[in-house]
N, C-alpha and C. Protein backbone atom coordinates (compact mmCIF):
# COMPACT_ATOMS: atom_id res chain seq x y z
N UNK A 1 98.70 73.62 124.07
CA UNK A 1 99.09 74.58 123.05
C UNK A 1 97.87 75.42 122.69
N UNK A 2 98.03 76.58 122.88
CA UNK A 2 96.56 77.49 122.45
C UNK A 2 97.22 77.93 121.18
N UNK A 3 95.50 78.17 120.03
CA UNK A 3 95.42 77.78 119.00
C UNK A 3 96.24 79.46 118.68
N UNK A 4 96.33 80.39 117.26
CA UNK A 4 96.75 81.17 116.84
C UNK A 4 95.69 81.86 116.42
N UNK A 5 95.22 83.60 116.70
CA UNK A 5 94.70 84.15 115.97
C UNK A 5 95.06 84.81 115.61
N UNK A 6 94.19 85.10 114.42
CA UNK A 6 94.39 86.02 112.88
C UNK A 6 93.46 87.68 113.57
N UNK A 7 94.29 88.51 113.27
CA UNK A 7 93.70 89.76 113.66
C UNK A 7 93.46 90.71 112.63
N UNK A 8 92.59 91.13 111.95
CA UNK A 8 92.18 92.64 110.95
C UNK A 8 91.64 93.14 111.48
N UNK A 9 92.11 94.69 110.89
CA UNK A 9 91.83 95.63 111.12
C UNK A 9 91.45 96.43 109.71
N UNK A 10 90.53 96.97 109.23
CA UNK A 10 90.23 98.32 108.07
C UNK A 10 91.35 99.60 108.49
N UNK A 11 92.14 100.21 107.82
CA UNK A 11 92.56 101.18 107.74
C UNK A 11 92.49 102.52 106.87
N UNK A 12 91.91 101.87 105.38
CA UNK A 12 91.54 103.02 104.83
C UNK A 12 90.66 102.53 104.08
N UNK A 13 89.94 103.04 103.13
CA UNK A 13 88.65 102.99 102.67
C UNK A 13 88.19 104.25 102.09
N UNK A 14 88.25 103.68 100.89
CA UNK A 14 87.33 104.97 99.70
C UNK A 14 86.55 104.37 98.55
N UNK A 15 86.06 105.04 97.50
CA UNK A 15 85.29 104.57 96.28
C UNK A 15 87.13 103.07 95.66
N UNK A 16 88.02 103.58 95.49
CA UNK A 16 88.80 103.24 94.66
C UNK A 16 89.90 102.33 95.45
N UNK A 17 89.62 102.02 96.89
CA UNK A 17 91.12 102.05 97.85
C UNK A 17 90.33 100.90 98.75
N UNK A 18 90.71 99.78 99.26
CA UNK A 18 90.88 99.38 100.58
C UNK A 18 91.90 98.80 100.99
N UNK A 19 92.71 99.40 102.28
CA UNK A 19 93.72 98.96 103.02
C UNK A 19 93.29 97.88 104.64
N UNK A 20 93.58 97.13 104.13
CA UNK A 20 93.60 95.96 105.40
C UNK A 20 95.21 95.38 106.08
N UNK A 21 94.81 95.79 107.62
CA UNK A 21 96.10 95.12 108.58
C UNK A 21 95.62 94.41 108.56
N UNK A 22 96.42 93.01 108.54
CA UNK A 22 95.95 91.19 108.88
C UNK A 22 97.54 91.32 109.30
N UNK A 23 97.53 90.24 110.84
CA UNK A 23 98.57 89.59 111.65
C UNK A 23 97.73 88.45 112.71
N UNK A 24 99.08 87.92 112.82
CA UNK A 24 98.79 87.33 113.70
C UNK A 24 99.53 86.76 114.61
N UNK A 25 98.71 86.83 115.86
CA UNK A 25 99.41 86.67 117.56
C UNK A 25 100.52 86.05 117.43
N UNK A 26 102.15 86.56 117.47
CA UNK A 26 103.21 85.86 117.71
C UNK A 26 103.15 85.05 118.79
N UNK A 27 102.18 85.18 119.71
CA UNK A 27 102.84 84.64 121.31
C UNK A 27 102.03 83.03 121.06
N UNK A 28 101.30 83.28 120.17
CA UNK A 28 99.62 82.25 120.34
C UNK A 28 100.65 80.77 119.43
N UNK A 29 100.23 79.94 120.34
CA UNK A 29 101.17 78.73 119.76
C UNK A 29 100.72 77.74 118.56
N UNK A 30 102.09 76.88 117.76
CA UNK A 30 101.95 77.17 116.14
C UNK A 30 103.22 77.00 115.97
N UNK A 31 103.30 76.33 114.70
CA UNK A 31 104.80 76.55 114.25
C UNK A 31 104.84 78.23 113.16
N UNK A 32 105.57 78.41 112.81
CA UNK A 32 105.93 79.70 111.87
C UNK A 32 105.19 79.01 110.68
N UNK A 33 105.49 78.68 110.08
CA UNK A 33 104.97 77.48 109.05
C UNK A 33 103.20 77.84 108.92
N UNK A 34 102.29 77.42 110.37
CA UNK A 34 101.08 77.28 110.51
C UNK A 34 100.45 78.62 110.22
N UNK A 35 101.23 79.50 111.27
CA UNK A 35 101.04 81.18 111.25
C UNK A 35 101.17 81.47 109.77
N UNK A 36 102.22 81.24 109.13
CA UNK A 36 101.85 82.24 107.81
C UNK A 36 101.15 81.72 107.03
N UNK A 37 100.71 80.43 107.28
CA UNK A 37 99.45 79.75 106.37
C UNK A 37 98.04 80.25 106.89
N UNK A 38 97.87 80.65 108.18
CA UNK A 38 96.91 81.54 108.74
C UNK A 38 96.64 82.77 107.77
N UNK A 39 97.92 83.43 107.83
CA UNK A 39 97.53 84.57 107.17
C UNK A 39 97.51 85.20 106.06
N UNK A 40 97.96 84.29 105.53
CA UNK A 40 97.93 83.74 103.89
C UNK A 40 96.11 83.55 103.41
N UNK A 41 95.75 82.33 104.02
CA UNK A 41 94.29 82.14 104.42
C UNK A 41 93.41 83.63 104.26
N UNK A 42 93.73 84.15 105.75
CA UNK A 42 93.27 85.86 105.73
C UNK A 42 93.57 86.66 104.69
N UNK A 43 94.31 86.87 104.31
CA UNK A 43 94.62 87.39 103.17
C UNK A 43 93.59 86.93 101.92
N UNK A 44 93.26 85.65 101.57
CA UNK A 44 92.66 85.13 100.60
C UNK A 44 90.79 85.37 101.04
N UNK A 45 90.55 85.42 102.57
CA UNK A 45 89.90 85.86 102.49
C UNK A 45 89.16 87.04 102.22
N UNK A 46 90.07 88.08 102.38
CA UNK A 46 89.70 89.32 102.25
C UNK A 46 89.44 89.77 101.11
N UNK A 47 90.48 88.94 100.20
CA UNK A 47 90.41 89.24 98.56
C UNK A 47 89.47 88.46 97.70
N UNK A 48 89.08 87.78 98.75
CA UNK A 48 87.51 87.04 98.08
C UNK A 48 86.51 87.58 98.66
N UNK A 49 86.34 88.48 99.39
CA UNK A 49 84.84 89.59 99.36
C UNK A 49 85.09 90.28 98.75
N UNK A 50 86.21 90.82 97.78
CA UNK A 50 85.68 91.77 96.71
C UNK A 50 85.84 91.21 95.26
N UNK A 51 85.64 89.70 95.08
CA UNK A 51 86.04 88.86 94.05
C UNK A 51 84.55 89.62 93.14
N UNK A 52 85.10 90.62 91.70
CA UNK A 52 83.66 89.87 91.27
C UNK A 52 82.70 88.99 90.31
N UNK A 53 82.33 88.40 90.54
CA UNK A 53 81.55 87.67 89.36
C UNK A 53 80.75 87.57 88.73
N UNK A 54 80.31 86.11 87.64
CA UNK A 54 79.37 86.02 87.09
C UNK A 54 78.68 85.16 86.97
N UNK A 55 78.71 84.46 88.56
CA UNK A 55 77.96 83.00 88.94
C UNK A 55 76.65 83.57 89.37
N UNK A 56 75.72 83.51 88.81
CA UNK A 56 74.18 84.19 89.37
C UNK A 56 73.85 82.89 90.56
N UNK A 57 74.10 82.10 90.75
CA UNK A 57 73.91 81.33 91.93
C UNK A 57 74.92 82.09 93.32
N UNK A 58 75.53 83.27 93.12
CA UNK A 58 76.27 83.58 93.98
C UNK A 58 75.25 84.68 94.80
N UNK A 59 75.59 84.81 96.06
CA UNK A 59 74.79 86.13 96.40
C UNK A 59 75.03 87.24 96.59
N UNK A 60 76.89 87.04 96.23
CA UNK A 60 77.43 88.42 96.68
C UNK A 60 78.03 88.96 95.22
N UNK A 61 77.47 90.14 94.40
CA UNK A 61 77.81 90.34 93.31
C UNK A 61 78.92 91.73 93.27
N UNK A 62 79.70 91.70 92.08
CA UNK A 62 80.07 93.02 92.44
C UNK A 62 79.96 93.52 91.11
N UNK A 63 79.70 94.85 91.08
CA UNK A 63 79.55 95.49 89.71
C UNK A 63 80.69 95.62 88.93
N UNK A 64 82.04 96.45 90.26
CA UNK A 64 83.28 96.63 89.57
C UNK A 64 83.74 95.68 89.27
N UNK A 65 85.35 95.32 88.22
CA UNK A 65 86.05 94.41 87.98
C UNK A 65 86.70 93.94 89.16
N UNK A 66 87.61 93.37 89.38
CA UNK A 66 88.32 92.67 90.50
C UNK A 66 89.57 94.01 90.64
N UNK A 67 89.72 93.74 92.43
CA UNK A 67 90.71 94.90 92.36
C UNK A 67 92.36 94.25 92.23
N UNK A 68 93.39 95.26 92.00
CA UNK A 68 94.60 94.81 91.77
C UNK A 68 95.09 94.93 93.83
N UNK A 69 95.57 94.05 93.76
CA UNK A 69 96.04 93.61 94.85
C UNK A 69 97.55 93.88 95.34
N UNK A 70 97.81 94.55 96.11
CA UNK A 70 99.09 94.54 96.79
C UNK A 70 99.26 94.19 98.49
N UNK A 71 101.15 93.48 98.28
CA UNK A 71 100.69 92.71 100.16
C UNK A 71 102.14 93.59 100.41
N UNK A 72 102.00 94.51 101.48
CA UNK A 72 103.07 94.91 102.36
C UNK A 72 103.44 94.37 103.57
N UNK A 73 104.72 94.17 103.72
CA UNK A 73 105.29 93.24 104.85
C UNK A 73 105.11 94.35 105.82
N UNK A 74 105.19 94.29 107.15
CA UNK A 74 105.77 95.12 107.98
C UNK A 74 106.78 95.15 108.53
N UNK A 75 107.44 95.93 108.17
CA UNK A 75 108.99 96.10 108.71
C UNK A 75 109.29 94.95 110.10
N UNK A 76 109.98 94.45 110.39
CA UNK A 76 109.98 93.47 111.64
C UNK A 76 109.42 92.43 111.77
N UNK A 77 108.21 92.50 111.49
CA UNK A 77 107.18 91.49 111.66
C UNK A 77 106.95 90.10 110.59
N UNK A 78 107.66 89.30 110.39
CA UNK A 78 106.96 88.64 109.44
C UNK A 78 105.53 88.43 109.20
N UNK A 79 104.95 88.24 110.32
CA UNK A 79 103.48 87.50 110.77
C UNK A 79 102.72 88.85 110.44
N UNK A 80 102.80 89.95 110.31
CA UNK A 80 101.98 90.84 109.80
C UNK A 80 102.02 92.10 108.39
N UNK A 81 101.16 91.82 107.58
CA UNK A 81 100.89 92.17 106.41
C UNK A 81 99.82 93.54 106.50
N UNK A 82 100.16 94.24 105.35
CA UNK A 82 99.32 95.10 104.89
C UNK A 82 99.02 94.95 103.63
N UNK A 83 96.99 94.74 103.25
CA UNK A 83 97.01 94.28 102.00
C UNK A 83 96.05 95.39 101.41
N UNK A 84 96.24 96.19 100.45
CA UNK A 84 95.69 96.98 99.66
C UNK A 84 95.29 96.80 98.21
N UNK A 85 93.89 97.08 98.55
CA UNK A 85 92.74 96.21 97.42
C UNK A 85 92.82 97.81 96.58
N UNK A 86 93.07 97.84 95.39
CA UNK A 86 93.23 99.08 94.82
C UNK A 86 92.34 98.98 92.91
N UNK A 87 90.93 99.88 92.75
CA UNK A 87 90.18 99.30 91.51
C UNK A 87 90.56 100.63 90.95
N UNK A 88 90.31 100.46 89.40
CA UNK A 88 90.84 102.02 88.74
C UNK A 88 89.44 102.46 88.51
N UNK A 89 89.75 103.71 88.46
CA UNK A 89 87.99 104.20 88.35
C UNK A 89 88.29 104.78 86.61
């Protein structure tokens, strides 16, 4: 059984905006179950590089507040999401 990967891509990007494709390989073996816990995962990762805080033991700081988060399905696809990190200026 070969394992499942998680694929991103950046799609847009500004001061106020980031749009991220995250999917992953239908063909790559896995139950459905595993896959959307994959990209669930991805998803959580992405939204934890722009987490920001106020742990000074951390090394990655961010000035802005945390952004509001939205997850778009893609039409067809269960296994692939569009997630848009959106901060108000």
């Amino acid at each position: 059984m070969s394992e499942s990967s998680v694929h991103r891509q950046t799609i847009f990007r500004n001061a106020d905006n980031l749009a991220v494709w995250i999917c992953v390989d239908k063909k790559a073996g896995g139950s459905s179950k595993e896959k959307l816990s994959l990209l669930n995962a991805e998803i959580q990762s992405v939204c934890n590089d722009y987490i920001s805080t106020l742990d000074d033991t951390l090394h990655k700081k961010s000035p802005r507040p945390n952004p509001t988060p939205r997850i778009f399905i893609e039409q067809g696809n269960e296994l692939s999401r569009i997630l848009w990190l959106c901060w108000e200026s």
